[in-house]
N, C-alpha and C. Protein backbone atom coordinates (compact mmCIF):
# COMPACT_ATOMS: atom_id res chain seq x y z
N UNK A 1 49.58 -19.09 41.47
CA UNK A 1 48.54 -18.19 42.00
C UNK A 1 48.06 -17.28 40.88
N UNK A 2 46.30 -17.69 40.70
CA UNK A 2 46.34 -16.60 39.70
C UNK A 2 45.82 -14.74 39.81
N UNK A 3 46.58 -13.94 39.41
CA UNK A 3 46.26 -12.81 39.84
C UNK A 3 45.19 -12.20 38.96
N UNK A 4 44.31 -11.30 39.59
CA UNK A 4 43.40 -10.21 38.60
C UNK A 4 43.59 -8.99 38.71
N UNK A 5 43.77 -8.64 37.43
CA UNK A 5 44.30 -7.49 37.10
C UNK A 5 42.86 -6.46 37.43
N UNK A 6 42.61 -5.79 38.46
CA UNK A 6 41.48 -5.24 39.29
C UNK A 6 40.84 -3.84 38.22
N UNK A 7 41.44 -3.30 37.95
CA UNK A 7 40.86 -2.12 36.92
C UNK A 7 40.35 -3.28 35.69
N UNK A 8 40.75 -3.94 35.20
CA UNK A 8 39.83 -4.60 34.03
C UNK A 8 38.57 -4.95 34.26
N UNK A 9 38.73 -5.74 35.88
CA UNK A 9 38.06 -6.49 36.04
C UNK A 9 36.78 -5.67 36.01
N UNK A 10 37.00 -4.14 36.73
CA UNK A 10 35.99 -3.25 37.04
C UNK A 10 35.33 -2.96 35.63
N UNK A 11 36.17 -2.75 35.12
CA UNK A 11 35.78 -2.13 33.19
C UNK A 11 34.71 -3.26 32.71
N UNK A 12 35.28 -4.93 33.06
CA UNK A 12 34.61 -5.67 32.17
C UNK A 12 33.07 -5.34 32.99
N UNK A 13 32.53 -5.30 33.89
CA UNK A 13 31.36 -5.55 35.22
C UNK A 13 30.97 -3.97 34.38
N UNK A 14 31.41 -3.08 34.37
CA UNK A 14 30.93 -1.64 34.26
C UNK A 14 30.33 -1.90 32.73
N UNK A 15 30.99 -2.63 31.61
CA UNK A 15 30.64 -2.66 30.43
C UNK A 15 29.44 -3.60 29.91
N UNK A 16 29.58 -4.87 31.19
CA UNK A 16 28.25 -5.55 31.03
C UNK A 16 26.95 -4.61 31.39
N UNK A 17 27.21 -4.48 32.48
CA UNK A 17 25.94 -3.58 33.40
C UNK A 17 25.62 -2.69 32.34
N UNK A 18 26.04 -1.91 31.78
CA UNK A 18 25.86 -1.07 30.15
C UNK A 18 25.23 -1.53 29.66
N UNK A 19 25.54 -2.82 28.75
CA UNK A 19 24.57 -3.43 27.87
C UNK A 19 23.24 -3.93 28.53
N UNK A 20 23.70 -4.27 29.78
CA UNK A 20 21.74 -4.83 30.27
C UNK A 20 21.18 -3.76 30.87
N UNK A 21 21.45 -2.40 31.26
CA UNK A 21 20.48 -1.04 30.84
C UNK A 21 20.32 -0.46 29.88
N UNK A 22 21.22 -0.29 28.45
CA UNK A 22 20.40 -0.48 27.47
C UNK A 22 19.36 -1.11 26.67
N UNK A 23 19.57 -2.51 27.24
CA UNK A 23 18.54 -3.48 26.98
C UNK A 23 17.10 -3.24 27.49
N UNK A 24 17.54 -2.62 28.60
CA UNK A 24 16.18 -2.55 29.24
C UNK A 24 15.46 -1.37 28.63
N UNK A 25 16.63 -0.25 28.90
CA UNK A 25 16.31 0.93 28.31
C UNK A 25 15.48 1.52 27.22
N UNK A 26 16.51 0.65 26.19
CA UNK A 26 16.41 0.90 24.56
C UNK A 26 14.86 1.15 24.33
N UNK A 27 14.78 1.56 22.85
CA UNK A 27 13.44 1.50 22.33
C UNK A 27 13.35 -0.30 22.09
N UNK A 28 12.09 -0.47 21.79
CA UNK A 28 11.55 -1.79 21.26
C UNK A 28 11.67 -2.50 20.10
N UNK A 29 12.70 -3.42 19.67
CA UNK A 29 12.44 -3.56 18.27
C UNK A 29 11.59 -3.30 17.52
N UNK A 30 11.46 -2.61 16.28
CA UNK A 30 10.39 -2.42 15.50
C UNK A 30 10.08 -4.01 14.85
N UNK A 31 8.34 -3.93 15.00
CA UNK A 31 7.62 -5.01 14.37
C UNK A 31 7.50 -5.14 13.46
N UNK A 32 7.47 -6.42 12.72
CA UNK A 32 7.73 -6.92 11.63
C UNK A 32 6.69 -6.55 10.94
N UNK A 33 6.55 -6.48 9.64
CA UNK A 33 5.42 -6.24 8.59
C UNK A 33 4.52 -7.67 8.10
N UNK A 34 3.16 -7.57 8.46
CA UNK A 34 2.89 -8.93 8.30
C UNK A 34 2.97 -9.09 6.92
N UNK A 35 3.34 -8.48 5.87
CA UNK A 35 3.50 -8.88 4.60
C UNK A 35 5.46 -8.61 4.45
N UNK A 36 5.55 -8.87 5.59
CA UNK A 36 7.03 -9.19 5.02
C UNK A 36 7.80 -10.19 4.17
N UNK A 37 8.33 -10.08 3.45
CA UNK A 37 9.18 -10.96 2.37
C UNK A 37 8.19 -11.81 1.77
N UNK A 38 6.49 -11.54 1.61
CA UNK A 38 5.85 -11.71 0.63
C UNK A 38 6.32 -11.34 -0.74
N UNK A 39 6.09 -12.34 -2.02
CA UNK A 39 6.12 -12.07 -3.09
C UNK A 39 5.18 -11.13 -3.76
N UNK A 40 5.09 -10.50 -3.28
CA UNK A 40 3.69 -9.84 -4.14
C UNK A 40 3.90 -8.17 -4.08
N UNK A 41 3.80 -7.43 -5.79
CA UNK A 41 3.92 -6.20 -6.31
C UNK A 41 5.38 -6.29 -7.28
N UNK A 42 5.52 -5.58 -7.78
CA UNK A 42 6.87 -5.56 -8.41
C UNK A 42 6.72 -4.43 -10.23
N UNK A 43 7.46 -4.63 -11.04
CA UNK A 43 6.92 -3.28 -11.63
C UNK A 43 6.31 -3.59 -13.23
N UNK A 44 5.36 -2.67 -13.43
CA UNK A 44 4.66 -2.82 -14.16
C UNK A 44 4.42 -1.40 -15.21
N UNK A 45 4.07 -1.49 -17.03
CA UNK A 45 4.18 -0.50 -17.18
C UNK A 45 2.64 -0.23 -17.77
N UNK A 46 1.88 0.90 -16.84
CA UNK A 46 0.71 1.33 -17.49
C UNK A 46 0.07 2.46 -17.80
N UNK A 47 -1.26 2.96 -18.32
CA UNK A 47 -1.13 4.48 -18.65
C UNK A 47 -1.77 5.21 -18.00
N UNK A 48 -1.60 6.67 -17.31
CA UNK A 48 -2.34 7.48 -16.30
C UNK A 48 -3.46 8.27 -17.62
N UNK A 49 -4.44 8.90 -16.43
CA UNK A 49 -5.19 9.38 -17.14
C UNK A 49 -5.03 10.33 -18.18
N UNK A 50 -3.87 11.23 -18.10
CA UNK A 50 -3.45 11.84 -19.46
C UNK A 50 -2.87 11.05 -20.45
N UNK A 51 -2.46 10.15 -20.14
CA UNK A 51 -2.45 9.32 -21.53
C UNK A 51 -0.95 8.71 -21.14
N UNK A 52 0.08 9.32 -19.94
CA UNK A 52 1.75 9.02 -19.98
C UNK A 52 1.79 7.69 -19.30
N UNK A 53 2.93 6.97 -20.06
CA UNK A 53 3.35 5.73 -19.64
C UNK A 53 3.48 5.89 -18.07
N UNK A 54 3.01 5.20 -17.09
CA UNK A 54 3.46 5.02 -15.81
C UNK A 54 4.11 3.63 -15.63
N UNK A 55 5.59 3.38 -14.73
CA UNK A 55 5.71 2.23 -14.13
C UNK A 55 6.12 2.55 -12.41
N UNK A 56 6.05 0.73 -11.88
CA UNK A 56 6.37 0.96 -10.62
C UNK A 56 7.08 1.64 -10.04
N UNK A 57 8.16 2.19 -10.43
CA UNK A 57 9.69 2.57 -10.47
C UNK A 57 9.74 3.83 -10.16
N UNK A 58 8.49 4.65 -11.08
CA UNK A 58 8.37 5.40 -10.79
C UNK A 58 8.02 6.32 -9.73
N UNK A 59 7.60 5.03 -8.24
CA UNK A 59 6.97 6.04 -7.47
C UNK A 59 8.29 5.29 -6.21
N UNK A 60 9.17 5.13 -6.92
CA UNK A 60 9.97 5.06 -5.57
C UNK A 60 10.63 6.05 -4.38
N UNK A 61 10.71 5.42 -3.51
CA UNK A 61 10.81 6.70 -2.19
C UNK A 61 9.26 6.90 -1.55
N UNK A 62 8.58 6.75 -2.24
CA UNK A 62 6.90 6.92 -1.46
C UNK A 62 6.11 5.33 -1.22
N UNK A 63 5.55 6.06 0.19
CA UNK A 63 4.70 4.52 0.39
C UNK A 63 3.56 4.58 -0.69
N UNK A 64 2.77 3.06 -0.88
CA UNK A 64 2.09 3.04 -2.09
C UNK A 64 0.69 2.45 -1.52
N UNK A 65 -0.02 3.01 -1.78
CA UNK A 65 -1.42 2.04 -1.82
C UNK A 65 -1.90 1.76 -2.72
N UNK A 66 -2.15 0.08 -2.83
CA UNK A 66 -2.23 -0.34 -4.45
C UNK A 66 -3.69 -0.86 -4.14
N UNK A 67 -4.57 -0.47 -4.95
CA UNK A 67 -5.93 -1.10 -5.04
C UNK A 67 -6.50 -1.40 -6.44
N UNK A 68 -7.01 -2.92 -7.19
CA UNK A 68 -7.31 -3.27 -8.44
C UNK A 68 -9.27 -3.57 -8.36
N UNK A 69 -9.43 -2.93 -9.12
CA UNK A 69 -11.22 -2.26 -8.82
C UNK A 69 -11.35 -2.39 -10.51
N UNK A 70 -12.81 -2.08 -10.44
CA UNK A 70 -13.17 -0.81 -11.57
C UNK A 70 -13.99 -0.01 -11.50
N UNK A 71 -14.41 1.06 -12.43
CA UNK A 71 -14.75 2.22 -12.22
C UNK A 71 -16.93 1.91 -12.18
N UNK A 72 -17.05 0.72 -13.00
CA UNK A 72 -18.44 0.21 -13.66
C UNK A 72 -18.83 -0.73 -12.11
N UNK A 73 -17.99 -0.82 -11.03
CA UNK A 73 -18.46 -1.75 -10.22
C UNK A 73 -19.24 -1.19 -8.99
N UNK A 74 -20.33 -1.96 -8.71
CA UNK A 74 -21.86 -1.21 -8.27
C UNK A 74 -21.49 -0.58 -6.68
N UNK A 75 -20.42 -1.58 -6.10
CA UNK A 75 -20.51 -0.78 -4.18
C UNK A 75 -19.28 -0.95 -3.77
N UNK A 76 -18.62 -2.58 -4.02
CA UNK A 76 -17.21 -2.64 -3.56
C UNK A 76 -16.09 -1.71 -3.81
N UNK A 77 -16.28 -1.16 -4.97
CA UNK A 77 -14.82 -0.50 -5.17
C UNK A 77 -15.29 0.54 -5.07
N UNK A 78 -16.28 1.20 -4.80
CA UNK A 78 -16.33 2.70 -4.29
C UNK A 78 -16.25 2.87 -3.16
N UNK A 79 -16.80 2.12 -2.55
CA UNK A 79 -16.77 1.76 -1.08
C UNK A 79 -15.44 1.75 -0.31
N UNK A 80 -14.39 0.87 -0.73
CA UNK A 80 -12.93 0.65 -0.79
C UNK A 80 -12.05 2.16 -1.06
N UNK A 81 -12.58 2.74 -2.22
CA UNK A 81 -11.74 4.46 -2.39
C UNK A 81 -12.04 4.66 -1.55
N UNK A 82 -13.15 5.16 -1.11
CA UNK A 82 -13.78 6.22 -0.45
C UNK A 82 -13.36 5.97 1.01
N UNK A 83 -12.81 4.72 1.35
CA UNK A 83 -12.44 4.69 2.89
C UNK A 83 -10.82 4.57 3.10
N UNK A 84 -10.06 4.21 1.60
CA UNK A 84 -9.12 4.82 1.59
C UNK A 84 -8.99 6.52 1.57
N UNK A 85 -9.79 7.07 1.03
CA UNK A 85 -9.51 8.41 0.65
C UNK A 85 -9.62 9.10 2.00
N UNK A 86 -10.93 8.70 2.91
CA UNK A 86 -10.94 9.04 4.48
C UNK A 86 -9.57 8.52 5.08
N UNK A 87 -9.40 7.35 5.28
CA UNK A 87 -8.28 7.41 5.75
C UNK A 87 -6.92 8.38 5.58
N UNK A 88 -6.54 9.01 4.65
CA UNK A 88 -5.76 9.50 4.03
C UNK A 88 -6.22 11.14 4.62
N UNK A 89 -7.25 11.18 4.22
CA UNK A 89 -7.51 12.14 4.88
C UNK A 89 -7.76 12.85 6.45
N UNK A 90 -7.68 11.83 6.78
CA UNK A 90 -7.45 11.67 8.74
C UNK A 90 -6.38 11.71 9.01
N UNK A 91 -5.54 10.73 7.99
CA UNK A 91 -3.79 11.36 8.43
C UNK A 91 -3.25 12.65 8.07
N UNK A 92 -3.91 13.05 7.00
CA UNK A 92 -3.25 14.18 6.37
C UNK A 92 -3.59 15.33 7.90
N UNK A 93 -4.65 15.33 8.40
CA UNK A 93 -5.35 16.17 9.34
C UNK A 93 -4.26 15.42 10.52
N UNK A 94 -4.11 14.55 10.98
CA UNK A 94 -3.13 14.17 11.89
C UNK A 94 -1.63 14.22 12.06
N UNK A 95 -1.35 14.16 11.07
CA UNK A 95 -0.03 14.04 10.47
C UNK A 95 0.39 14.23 9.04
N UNK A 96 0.50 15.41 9.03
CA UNK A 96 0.57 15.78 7.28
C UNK A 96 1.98 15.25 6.81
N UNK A 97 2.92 15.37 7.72
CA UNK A 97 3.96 14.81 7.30
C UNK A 97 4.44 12.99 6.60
N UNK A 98 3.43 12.87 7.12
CA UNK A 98 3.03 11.10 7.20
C UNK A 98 2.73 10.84 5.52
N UNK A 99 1.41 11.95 5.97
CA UNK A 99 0.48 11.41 4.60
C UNK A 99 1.02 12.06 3.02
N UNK A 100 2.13 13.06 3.36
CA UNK A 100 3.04 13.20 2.38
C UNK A 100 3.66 12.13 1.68
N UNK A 101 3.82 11.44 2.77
CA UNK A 101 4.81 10.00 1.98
C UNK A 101 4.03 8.95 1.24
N UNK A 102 2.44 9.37 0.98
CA UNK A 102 1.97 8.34 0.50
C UNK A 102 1.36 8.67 -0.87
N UNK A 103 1.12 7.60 -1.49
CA UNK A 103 0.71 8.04 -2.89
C UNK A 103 -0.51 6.61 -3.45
N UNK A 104 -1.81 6.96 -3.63
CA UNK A 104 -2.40 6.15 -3.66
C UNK A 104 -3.12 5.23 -5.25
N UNK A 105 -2.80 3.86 -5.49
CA UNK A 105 -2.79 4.33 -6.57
C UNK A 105 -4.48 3.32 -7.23
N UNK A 106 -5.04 3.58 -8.34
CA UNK A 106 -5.88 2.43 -8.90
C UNK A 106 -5.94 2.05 -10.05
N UNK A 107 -5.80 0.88 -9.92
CA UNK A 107 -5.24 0.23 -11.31
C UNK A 107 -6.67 -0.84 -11.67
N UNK A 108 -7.45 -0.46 -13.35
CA UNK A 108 -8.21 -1.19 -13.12
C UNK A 108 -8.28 -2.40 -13.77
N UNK A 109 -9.06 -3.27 -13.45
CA UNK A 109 -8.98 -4.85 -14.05
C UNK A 109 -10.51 -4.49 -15.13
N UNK A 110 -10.75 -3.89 -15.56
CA UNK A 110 -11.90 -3.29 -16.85
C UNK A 110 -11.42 -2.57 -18.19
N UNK A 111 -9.79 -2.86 -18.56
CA UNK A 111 -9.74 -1.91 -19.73
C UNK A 111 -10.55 -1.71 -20.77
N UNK A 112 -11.32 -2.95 -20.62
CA UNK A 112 -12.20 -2.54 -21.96
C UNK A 112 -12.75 -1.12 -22.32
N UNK A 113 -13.65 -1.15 -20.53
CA UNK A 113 -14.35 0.00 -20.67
C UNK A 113 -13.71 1.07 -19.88
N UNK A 114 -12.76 0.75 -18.90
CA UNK A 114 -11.56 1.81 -17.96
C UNK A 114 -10.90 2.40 -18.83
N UNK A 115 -11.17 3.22 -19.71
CA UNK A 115 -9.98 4.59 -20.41
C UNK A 115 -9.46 5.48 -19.46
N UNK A 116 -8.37 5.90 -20.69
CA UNK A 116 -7.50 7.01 -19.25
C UNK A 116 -8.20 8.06 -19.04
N UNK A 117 -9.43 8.30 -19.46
CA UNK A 117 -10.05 9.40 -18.75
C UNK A 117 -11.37 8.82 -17.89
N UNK A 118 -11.93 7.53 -18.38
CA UNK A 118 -12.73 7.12 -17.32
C UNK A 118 -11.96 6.94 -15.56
N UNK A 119 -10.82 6.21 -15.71
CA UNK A 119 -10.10 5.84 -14.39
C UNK A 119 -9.91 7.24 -13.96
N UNK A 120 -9.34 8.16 -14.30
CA UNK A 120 -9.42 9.40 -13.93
C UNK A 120 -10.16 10.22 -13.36
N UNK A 121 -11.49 10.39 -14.41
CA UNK A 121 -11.99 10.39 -13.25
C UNK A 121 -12.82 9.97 -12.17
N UNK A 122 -13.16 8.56 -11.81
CA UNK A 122 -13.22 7.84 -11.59
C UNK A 122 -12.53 7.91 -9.81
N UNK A 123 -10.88 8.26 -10.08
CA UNK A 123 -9.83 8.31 -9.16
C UNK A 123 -10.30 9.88 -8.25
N UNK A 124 -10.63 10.72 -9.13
CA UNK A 124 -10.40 12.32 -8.98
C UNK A 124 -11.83 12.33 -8.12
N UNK A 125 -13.15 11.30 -7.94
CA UNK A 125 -14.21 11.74 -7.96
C UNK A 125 -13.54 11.15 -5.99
N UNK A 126 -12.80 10.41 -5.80
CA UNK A 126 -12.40 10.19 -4.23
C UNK A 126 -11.22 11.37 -3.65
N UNK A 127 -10.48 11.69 -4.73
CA UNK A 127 -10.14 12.62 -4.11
C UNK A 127 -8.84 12.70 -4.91
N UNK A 128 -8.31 14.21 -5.37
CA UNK A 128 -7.31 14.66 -6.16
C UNK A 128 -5.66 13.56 -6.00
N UNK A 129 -5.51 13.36 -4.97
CA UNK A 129 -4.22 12.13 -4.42
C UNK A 129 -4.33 10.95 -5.39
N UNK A 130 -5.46 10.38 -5.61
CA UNK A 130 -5.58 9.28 -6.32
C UNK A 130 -4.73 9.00 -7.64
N UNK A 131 -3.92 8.25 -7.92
CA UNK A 131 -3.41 8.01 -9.25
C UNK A 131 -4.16 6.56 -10.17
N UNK A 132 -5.41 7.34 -10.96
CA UNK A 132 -5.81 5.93 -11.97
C UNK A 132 -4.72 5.44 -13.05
N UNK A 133 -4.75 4.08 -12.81
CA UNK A 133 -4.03 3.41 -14.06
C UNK A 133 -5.06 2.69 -14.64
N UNK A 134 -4.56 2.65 -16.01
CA UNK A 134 -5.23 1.67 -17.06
C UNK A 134 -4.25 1.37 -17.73
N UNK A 135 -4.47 -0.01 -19.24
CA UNK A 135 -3.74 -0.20 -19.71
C UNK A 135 -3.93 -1.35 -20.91
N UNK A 136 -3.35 -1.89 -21.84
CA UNK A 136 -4.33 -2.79 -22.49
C UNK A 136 -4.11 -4.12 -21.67
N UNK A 137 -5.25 -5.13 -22.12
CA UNK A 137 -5.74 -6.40 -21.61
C UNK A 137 -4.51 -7.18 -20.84
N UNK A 138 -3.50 -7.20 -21.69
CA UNK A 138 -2.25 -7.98 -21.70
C UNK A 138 -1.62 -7.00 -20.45
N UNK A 139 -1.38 -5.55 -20.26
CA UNK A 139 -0.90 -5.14 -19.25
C UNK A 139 -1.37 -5.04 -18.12
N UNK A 140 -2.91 -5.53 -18.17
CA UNK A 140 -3.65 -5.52 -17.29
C UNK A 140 -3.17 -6.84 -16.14
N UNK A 141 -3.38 -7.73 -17.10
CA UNK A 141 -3.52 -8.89 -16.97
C UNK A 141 -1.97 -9.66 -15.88
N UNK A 142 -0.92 -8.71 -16.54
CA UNK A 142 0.27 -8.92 -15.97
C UNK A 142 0.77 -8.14 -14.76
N UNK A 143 -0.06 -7.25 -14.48
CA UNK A 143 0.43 -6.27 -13.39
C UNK A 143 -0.41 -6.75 -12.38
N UNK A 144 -1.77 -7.20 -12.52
CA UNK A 144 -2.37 -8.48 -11.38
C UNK A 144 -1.96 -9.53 -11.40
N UNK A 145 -1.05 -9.77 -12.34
CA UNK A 145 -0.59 -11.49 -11.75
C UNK A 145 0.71 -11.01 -10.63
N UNK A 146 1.56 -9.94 -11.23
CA UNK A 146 2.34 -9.60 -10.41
C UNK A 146 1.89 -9.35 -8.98
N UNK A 147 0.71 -8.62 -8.74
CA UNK A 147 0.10 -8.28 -7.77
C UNK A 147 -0.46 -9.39 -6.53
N UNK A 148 -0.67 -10.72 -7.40
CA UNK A 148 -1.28 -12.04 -6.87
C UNK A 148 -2.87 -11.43 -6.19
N UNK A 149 -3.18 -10.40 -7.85
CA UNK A 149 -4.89 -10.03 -7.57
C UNK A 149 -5.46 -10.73 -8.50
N UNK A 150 -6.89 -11.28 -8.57
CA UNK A 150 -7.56 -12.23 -9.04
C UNK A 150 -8.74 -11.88 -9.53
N UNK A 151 -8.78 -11.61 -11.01
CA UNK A 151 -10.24 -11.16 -11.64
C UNK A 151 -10.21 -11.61 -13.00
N UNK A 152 -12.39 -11.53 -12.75
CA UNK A 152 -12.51 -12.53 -14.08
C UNK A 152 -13.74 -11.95 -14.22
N UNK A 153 -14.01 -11.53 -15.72
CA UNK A 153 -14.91 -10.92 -16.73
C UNK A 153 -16.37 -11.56 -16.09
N UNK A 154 -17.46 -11.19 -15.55
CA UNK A 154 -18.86 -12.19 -14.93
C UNK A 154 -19.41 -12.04 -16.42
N UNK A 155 -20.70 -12.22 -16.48
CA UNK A 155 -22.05 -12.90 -16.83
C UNK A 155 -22.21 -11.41 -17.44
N UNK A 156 -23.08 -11.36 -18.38
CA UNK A 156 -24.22 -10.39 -19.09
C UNK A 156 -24.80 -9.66 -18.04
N UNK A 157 -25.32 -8.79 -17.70
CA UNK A 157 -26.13 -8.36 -16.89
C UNK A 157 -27.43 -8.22 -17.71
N UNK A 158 -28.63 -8.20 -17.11
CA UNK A 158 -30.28 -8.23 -17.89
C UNK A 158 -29.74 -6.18 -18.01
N UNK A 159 -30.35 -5.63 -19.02
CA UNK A 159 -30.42 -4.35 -19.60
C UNK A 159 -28.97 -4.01 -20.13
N UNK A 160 -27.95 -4.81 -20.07
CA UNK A 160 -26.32 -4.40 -21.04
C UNK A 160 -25.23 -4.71 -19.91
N UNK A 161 -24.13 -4.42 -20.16
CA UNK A 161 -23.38 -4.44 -19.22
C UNK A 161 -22.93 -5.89 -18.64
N UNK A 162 -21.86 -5.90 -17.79
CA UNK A 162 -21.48 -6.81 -17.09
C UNK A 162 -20.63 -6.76 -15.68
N UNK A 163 -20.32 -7.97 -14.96
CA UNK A 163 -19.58 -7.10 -13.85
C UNK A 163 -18.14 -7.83 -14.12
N UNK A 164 -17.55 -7.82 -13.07
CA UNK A 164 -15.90 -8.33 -13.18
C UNK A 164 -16.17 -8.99 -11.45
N UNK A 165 -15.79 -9.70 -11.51
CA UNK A 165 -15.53 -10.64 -10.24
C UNK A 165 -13.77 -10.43 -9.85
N UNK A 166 -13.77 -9.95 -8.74
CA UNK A 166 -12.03 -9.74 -8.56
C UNK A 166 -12.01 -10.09 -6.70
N UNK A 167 -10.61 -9.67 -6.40
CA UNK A 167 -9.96 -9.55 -5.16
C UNK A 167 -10.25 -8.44 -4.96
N UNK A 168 -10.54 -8.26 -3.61
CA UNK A 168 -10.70 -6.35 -3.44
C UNK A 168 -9.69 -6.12 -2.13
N UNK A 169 -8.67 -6.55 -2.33
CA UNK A 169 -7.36 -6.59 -1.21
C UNK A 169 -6.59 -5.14 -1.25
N UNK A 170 -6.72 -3.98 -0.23
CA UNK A 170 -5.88 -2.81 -0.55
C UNK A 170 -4.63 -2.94 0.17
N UNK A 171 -3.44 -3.10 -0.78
CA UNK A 171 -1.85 -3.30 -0.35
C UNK A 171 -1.83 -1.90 0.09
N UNK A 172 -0.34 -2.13 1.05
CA UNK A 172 0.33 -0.58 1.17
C UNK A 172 1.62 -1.44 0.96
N UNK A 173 2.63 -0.59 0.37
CA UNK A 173 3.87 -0.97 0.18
C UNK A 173 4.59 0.33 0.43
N UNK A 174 6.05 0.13 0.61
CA UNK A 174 6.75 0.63 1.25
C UNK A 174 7.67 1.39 0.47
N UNK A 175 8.54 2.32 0.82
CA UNK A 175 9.09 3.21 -0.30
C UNK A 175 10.07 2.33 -1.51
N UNK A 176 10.65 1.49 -0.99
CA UNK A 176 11.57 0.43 -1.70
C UNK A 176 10.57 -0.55 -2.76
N UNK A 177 9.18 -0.56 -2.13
CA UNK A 177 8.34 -1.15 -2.93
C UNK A 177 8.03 -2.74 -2.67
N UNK A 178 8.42 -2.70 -1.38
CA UNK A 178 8.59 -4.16 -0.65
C UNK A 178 6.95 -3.68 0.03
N UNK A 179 5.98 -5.29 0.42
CA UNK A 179 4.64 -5.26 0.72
C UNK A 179 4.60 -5.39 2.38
N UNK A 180 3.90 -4.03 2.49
CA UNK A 180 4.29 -4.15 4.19
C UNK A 180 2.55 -4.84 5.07
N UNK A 181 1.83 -4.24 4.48
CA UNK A 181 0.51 -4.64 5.23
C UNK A 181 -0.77 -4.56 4.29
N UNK A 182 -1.76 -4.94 4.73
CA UNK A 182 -2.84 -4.82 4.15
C UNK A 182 -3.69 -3.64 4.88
N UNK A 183 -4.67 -3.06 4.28
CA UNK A 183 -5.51 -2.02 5.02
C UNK A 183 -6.61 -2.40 5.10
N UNK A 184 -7.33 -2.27 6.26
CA UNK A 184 -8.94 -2.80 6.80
C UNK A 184 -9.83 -1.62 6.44
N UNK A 185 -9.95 -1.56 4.96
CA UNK A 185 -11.04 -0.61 4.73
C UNK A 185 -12.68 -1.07 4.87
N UNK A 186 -12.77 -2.42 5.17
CA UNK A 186 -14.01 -2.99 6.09
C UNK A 186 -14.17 -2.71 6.88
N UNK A 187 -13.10 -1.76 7.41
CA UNK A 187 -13.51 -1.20 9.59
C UNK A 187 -13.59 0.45 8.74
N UNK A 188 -13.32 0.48 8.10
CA UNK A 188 -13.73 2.11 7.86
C UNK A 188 -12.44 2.93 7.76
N UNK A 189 -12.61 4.27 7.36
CA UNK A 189 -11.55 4.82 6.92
C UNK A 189 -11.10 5.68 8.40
N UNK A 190 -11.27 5.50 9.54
CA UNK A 190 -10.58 5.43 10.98
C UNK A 190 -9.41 4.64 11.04
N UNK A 191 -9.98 3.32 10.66
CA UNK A 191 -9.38 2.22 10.87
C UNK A 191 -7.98 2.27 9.87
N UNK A 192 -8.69 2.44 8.61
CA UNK A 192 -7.26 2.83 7.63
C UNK A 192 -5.92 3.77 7.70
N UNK A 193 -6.74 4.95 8.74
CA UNK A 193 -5.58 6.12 9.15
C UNK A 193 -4.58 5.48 10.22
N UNK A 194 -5.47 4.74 10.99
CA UNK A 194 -4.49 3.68 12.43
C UNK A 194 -3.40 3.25 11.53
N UNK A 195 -3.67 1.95 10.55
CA UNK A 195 -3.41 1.58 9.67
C UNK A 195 -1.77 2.20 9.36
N UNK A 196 -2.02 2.89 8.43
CA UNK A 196 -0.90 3.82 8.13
C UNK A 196 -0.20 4.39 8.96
N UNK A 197 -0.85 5.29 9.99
CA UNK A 197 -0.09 5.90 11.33
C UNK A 197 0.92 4.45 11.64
N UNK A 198 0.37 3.30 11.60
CA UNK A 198 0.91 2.54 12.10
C UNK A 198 2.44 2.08 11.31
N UNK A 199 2.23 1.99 10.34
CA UNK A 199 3.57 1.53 9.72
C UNK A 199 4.36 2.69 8.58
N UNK A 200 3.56 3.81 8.72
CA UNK A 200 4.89 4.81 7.47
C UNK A 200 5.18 5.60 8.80
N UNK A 201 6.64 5.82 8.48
CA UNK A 201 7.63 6.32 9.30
C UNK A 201 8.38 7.77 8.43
């Protein structure tokens, strides 16, 4: 005859019932980052507008917004700051604590003509937060491959000049420096503050 030992039995029933109202209870797993365990960012060494070596490394602990532009390009990449910089600035007004954690940066694919005081100000004309990088050809060249951003020198323009044909993709990465999402600065810099609200913690 087999016997049950009646207080366990109660403990084991009391300890399940536990776990399936926490289950129910609990918060929601947090959602995955659609740029999770993407290869893409990693560290690079280039120069800020005063002239000091910057690398990736350096901005660890803060989320990152990485955008590769240049300063000579006619609508896209102003267009792109400027709705990052709103965005940023909607959180800061929403959540200052948020937009503390972020640090935005632009790195350009033009060294020829991107000096550390053109990117500067360049960066400064969207808004003081901005960090311009530049750097020579070769560091250029390697911190977008790292990036898996894509640009290439165009055509003459009629009266001087030329343009650069690139990716205009704005990363956000995460304090560890892992790639968490992309930002829809095509919906506007509303859309960019969602954005962020949405994934820095």
């Amino acid at each position: 005859m087999n016997r049950i030992n009646k207080p366990s039995a109660v403990r084991s029933v009391a300890f399940a019932l536990a776990l399936v109202l926490a289950g129910c209870n609990g918060a929601a797993p947090k959602e995955e980052p659609p740029l999770a365990g993407a290869a893409i960012g990693g560290d690079f060494t280039l120069t800020n507008s005063e002239g000091a070596p910057v690398r990736w490394g350096d901005f660890a602990g803060k989320y990152r917004i990485v955008y590769f532009g240049y300063t000579f390009c006619p609508d896209i990449c102003p267009t792109d700051m400027q709705r990052v910089a709103q965005g940023l600035k909607e959180l800061k007004a929403s959540d200052p604590d948020k937009a503390g954690k972020i640090v935005p940066i632009f790195i350009t694919v033009d060294p020829e003509r991107d000096t550390q005081a053109v990117v500067g100000e360049f960066a400064a004309a969207f808004s003081p937060d901005i960090v311009g990088l530049t750097g020579t050809p070769e560091q250029i060249a390697a911190a977008a491959k790292t990036f898996k951003v894509f640009y290439q020198k165009g055509e003459a323009q009629p009266g001087g000049g030329y343009l650069v044909d690139h990716s205009n993709v704005v990363y956000l990465f995460g304090p560890d420096g892992a790639p968490i999402a992309t930002l829809p600065t095509d919906k506007g810099g509303k859309a960019v503050a969602a954005e962020l609200a949405r994934w820095v913690s």
